[in-house]
Every structure is written in C-alpha cells, then in structure tokens.
PDB file of N, CA and C in Angstrom:
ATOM      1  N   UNK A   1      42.860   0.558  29.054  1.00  0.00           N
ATOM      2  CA  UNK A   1      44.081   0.452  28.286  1.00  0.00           C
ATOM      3  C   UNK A   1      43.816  -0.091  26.883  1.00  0.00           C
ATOM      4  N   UNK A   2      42.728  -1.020  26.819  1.00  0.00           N
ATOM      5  CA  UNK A   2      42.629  -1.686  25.104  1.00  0.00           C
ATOM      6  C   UNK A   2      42.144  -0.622  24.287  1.00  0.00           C
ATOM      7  N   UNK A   3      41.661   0.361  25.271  1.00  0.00           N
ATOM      8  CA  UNK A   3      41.174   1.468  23.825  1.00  0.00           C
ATOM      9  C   UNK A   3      42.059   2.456  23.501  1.00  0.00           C
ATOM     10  N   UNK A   4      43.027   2.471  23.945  1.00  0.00           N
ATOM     11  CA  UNK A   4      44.470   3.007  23.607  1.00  0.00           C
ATOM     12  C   UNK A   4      44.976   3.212  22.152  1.00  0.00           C
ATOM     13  N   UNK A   5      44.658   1.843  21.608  1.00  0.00           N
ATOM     14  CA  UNK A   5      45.527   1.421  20.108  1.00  0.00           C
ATOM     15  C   UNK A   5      44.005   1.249  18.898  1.00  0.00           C
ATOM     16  N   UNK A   6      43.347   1.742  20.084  1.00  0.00           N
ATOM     17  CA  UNK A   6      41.672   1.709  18.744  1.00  0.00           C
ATOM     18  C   UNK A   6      42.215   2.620  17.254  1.00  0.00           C
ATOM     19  N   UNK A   7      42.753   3.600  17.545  1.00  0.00           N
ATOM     20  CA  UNK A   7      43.011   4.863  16.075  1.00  0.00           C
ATOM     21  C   UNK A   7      44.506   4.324  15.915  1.00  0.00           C
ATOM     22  N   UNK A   8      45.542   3.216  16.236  1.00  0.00           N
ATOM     23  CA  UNK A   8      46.632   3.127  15.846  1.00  0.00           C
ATOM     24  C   UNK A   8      46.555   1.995  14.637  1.00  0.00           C
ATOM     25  N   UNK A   9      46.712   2.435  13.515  1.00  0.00           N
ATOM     26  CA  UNK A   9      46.837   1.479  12.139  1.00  0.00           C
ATOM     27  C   UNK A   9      47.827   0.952  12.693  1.00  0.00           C
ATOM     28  N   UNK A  10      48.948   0.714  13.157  1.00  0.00           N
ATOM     29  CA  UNK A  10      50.074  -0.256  13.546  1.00  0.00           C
ATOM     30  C   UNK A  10      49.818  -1.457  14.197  1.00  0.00           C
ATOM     31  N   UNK A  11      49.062  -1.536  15.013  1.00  0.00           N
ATOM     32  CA  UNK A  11      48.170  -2.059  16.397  1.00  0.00           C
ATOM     33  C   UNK A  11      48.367  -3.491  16.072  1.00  0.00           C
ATOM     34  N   UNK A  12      49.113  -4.342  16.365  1.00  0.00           N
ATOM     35  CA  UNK A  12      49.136  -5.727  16.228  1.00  0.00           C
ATOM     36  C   UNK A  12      50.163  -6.364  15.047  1.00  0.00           C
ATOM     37  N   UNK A  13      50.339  -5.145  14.307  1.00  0.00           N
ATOM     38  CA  UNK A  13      51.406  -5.540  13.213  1.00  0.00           C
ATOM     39  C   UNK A  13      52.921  -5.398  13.664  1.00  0.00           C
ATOM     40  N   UNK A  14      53.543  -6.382  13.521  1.00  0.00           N
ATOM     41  CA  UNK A  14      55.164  -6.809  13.734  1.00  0.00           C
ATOM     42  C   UNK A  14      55.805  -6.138  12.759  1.00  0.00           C
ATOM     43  N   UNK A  15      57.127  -5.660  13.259  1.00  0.00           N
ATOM     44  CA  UNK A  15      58.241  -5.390  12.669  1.00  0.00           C
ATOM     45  C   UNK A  15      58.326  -6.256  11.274  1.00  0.00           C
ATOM     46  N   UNK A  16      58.543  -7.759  11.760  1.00  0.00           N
ATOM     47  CA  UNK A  16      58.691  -8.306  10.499  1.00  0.00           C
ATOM     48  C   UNK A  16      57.385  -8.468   9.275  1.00  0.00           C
ATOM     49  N   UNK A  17      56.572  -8.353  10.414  1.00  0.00           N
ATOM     50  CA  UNK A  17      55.511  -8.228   8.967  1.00  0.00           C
ATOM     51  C   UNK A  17      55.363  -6.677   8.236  1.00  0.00           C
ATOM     52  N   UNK A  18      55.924  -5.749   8.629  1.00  0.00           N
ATOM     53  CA  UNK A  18      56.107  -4.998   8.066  1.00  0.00           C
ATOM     54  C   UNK A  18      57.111  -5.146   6.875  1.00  0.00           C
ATOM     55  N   UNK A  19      57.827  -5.422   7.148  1.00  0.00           N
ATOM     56  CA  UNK A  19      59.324  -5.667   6.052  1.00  0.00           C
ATOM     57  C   UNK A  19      58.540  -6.334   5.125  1.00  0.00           C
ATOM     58  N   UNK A  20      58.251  -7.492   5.103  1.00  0.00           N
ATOM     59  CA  UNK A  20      57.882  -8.438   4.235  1.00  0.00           C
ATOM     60  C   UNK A  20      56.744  -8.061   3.540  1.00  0.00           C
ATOM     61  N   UNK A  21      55.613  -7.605   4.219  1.00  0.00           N
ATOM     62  CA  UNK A  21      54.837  -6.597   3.290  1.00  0.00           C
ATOM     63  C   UNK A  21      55.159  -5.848   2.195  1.00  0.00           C
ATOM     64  N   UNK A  22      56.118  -5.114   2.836  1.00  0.00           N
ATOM     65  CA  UNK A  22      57.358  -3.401   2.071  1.00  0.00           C
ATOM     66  C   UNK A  22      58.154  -4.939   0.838  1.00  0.00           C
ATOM     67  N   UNK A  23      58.667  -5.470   1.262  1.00  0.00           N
ATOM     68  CA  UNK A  23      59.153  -6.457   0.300  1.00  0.00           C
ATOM     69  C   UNK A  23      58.263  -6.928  -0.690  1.00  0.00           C
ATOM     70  N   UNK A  24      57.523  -7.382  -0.492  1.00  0.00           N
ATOM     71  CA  UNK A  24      56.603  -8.314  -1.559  1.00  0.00           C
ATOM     72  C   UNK A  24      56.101  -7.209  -2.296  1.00  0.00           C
ATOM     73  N   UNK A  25      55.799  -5.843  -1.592  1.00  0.00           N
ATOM     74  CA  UNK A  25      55.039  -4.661  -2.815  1.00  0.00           C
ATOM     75  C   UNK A  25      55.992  -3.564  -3.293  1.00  0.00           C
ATOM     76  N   UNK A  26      57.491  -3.611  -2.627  1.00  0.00           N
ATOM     77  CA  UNK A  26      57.914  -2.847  -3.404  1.00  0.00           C
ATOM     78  C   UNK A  26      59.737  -3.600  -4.100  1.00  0.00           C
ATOM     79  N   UNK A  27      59.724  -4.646  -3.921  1.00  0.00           N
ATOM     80  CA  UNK A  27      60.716  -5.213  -3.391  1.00  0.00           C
ATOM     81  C   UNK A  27      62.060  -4.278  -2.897  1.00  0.00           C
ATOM     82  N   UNK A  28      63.292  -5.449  -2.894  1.00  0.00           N
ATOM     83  CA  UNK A  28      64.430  -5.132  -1.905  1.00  0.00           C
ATOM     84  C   UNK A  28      64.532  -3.729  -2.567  1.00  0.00           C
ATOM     85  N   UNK A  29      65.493  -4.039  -4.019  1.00  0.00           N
ATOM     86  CA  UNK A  29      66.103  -2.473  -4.602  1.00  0.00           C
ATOM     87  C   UNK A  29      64.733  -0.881  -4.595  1.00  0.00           C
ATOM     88  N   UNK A  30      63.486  -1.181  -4.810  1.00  0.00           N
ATOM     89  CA  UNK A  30      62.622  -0.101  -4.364  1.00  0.00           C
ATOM     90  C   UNK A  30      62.637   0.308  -3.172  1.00  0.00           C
ATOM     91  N   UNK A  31      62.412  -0.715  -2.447  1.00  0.00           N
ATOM     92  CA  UNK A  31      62.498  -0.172  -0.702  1.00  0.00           C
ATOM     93  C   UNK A  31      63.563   0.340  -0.563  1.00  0.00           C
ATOM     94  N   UNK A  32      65.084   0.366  -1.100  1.00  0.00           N
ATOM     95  CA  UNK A  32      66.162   0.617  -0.812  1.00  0.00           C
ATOM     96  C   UNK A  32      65.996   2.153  -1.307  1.00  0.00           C
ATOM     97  N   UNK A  33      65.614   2.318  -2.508  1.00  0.00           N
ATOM     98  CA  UNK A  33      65.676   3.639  -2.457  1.00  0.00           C
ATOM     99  C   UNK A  33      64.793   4.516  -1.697  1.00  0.00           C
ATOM    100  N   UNK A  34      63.273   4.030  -1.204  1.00  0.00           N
ATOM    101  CA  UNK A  34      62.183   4.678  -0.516  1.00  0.00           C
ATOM    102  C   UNK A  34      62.929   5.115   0.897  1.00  0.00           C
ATOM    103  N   UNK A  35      63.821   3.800   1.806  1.00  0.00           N
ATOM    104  CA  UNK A  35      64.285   4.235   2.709  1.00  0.00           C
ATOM    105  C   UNK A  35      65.622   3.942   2.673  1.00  0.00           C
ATOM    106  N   UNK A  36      66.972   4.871   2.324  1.00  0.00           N
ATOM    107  CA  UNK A  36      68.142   4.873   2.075  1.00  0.00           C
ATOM    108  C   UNK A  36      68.921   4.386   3.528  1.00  0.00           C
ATOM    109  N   UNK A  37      68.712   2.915   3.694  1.00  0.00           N
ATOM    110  CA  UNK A  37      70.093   2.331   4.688  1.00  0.00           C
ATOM    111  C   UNK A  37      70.537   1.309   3.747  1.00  0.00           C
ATOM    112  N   UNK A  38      71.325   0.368   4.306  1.00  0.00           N
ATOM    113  CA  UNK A  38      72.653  -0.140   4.197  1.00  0.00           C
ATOM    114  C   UNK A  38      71.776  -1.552   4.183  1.00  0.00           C
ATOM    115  N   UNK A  39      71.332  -1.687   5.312  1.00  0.00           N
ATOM    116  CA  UNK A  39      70.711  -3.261   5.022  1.00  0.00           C
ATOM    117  C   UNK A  39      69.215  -3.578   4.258  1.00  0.00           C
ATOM    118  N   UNK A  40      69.324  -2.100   3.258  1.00  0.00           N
ATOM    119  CA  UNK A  40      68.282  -2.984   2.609  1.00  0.00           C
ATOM    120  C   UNK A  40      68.818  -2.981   1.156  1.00  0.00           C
ATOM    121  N   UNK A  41      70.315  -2.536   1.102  1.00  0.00           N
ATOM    122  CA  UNK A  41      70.876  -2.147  -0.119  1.00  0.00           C
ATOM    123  C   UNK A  41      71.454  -2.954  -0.505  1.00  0.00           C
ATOM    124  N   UNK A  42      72.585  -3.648   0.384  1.00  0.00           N
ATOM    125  CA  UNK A  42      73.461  -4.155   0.190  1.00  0.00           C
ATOM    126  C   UNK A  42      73.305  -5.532   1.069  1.00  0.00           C
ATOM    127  N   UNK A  43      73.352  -6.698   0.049  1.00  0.00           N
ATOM    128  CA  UNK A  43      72.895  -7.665   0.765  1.00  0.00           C
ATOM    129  C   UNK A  43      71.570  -7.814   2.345  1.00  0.00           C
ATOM    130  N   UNK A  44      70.495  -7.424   1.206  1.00  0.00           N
ATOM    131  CA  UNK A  44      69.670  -7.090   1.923  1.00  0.00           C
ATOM    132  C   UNK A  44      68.892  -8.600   2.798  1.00  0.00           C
ATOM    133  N   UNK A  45      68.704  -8.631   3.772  1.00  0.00           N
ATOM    134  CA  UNK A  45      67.580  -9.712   4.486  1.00  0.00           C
ATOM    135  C   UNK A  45      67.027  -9.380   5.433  1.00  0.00           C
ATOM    136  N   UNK A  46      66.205  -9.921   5.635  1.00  0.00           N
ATOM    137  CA  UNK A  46      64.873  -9.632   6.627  1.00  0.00           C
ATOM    138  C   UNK A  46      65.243  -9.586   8.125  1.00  0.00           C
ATOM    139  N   UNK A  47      66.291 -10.656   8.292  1.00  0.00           N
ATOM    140  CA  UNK A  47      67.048 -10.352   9.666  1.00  0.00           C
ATOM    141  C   UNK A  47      68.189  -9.317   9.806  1.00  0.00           C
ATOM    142  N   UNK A  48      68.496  -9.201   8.536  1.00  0.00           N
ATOM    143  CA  UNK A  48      69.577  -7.997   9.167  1.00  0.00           C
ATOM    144  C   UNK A  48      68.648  -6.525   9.182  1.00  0.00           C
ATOM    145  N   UNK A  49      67.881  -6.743   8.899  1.00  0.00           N
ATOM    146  CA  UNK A  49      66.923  -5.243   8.729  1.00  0.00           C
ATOM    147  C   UNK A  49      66.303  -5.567  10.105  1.00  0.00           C
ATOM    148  N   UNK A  50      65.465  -6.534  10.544  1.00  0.00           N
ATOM    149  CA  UNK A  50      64.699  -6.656  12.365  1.00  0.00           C
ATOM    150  C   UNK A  50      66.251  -6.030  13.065  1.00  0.00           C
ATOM    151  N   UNK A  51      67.590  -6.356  12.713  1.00  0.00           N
ATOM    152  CA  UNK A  51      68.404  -6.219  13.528  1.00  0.00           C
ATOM    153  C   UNK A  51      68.683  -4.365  13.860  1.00  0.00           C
ATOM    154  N   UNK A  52      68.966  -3.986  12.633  1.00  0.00           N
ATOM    155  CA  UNK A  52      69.000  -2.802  12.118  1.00  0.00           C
ATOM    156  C   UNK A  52      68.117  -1.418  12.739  1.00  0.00           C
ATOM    157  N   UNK A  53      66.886  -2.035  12.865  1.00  0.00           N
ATOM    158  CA  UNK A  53      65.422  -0.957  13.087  1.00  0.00           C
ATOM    159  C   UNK A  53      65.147  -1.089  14.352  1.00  0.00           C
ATOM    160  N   UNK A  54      65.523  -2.115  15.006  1.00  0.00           N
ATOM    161  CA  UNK A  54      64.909  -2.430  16.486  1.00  0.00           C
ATOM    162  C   UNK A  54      66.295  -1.448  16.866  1.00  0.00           C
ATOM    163  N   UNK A  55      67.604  -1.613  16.664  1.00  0.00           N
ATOM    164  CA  UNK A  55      68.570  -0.413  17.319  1.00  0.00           C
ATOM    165  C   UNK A  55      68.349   0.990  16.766  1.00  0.00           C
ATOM    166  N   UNK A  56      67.529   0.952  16.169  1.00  0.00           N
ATOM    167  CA  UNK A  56      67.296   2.622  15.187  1.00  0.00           C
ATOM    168  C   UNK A  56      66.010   3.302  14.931  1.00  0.00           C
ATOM    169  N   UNK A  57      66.168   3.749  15.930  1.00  0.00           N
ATOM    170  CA  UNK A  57      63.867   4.430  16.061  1.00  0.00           C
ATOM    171  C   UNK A  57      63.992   5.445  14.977  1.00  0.00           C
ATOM    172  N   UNK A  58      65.110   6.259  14.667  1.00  0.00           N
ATOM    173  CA  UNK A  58      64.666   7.228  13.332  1.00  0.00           C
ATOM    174  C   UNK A  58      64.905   6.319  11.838  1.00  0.00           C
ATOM    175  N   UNK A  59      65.499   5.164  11.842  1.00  0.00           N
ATOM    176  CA  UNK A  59      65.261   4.031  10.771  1.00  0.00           C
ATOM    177  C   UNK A  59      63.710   3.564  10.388  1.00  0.00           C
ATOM    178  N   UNK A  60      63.120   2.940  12.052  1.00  0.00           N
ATOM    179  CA  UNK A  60      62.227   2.311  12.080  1.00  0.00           C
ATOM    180  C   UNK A  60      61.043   2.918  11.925  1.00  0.00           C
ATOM    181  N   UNK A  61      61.244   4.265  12.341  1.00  0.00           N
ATOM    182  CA  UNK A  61      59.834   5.561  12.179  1.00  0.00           C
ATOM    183  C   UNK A  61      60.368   5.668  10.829  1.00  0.00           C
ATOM    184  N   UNK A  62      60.549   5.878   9.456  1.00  0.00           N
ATOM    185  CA  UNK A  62      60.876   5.942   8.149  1.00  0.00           C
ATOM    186  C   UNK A  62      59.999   4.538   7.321  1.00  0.00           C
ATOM    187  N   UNK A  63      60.495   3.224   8.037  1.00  0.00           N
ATOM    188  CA  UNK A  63      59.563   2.442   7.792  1.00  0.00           C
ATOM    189  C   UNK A  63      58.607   2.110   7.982  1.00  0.00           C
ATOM    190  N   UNK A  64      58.047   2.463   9.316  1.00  0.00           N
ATOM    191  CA  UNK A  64      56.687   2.745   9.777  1.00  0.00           C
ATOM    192  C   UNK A  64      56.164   3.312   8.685  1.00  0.00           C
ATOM    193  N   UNK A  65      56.689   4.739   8.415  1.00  0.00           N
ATOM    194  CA  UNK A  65      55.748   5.369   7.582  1.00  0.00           C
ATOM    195  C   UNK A  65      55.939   5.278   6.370  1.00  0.00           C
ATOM    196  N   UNK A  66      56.410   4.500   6.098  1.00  0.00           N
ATOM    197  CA  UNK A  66      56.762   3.883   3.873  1.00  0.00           C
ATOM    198  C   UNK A  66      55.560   3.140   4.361  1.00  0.00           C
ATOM    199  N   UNK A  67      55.372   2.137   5.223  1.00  0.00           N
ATOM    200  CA  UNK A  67      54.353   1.077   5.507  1.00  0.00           C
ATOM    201  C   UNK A  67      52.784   2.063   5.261  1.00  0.00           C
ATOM    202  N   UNK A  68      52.916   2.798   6.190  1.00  0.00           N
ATOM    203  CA  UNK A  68      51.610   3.502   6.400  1.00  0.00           C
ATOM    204  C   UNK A  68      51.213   4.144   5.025  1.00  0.00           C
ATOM    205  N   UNK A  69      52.023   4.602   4.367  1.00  0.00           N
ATOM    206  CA  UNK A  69      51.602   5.079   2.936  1.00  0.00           C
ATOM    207  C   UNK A  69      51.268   4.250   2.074  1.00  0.00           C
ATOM    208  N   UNK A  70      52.053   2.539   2.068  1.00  0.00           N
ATOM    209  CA  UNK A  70      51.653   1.693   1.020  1.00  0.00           C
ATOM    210  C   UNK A  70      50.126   1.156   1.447  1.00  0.00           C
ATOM    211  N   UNK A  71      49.770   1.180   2.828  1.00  0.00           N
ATOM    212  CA  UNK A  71      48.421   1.022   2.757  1.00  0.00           C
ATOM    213  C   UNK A  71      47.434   1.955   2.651  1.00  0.00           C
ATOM    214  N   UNK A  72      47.742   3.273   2.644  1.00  0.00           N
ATOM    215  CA  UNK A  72      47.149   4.328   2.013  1.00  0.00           C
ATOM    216  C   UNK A  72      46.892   4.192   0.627  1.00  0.00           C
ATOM    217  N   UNK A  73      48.130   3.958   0.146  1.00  0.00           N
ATOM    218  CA  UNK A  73      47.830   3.728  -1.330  1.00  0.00           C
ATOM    219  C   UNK A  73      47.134   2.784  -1.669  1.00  0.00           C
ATOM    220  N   UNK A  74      47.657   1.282  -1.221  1.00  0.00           N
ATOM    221  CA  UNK A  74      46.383  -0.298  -1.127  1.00  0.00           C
ATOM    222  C   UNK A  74      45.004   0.699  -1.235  1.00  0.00           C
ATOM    223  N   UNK A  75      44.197   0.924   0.057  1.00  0.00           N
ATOM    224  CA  UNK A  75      43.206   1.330   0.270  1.00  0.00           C
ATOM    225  C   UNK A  75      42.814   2.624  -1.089  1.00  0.00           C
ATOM    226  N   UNK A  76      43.058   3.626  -1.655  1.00  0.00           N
ATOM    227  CA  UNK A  76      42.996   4.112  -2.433  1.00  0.00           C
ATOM    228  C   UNK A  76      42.623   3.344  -3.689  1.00  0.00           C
ATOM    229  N   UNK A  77      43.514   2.532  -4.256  1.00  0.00           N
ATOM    230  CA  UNK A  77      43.535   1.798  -5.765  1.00  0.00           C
ATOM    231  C   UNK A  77      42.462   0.927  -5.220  1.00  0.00           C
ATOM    232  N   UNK A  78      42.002   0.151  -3.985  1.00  0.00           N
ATOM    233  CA  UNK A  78      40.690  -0.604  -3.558  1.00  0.00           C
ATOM    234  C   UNK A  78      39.562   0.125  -3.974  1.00  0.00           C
ATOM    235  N   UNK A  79      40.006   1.492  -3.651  1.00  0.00           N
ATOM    236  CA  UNK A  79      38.195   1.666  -3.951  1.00  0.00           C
ATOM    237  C   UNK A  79      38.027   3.043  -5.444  1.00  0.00           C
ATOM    238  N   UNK A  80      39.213   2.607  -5.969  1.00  0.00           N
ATOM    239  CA  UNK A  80      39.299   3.465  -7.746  1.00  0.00           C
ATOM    240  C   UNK A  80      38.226   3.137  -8.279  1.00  0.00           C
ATOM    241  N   UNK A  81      36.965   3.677  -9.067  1.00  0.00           N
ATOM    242  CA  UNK A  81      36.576   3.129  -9.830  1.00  0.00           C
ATOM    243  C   UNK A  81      36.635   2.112 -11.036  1.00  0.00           C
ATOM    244  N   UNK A  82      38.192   2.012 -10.981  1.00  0.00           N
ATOM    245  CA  UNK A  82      38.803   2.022 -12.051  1.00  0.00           C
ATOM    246  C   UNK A  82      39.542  -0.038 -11.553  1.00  0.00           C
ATOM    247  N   UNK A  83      39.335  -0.050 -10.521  1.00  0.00           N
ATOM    248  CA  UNK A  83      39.764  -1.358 -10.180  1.00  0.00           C
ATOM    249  C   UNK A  83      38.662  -2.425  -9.969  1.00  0.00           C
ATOM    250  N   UNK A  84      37.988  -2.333 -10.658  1.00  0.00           N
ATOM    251  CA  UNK A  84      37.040  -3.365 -11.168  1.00  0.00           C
ATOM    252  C   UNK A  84      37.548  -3.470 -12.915  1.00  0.00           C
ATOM    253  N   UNK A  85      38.110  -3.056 -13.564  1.00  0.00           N
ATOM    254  CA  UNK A  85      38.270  -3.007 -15.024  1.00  0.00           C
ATOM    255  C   UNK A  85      39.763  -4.001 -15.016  1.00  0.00           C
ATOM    256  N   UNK A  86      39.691  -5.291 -15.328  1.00  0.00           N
ATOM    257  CA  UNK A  86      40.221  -6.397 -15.935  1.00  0.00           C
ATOM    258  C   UNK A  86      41.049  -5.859 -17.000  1.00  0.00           C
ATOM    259  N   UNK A  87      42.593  -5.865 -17.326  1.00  0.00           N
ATOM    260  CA  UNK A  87      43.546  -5.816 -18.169  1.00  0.00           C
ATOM    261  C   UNK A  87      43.733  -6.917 -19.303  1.00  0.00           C
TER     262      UNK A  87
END
C-alpha cells in the first residue's frame, strides 16, 4: 500500500496547506480569479474555503490543479538559467 502515493505530487500535502501556499504566491484577489468561487472572492478566509472544497470535489480538483501548476511553474523558474542573475 505505501507504494501507492510514490508518483502522487499531492502525497502528504493538506488541504490547508494548499490554500496557504495558493495564497502567499498568488494571493486572495489572483486566486480568485484562477479559481472563480465565492469564498475566495468575497470575504475570503482560509476556513471558509477548507469549508467550501471539502463539500465540493469539482471546487477542490480546480485547486488541486492551480496547486499542481504553481509547482510546475516553482520547479521551472528553479532551474531557468536565468535564476541565478540577482536584480
């Protein structure tokens, strides 16, 4: 069974650490437009969104995969040639 989640990038990461991730790199009003609901628009917080996604698997698969792309992208700009060059 532990080799189950070997190829799952999700594998140990929480709901809420997802949000807060998606928060800190794109904040509230970006994420709001990346994934168009209600609790990340309008008086957005971290608990009304766990509340939100845990009742809503086609919500929570949307953020899954905003997540999965921002570390696509992380990993990408990591290895730019271009991110060793100081601004």
């Amino acid at each position: 069974m532990s080799g189950q989640q070997i190829n799952n990038p999700l594998h140990g990461i929480t709901l809420e650490m997802m949000i807060n991730e998606l928060v800190e790199h794109y904040g509230w009003g970006e994420l709001g437009i990346h994934v168009r609901i209600r609790c990340f628009n309008n008086d957005p917080s971290v608990k009304s969104s766990l509340k939100f996604l845990r009742k809503n698997p086609w919500a929570r698969s949307k953020v899954e995969n905003l997540y999965l792309d921002m570390l696509n992208e992380q990993a990408r700009d990591k290895n730019s040639p271009w991110s060793d060059i100081k601004s």
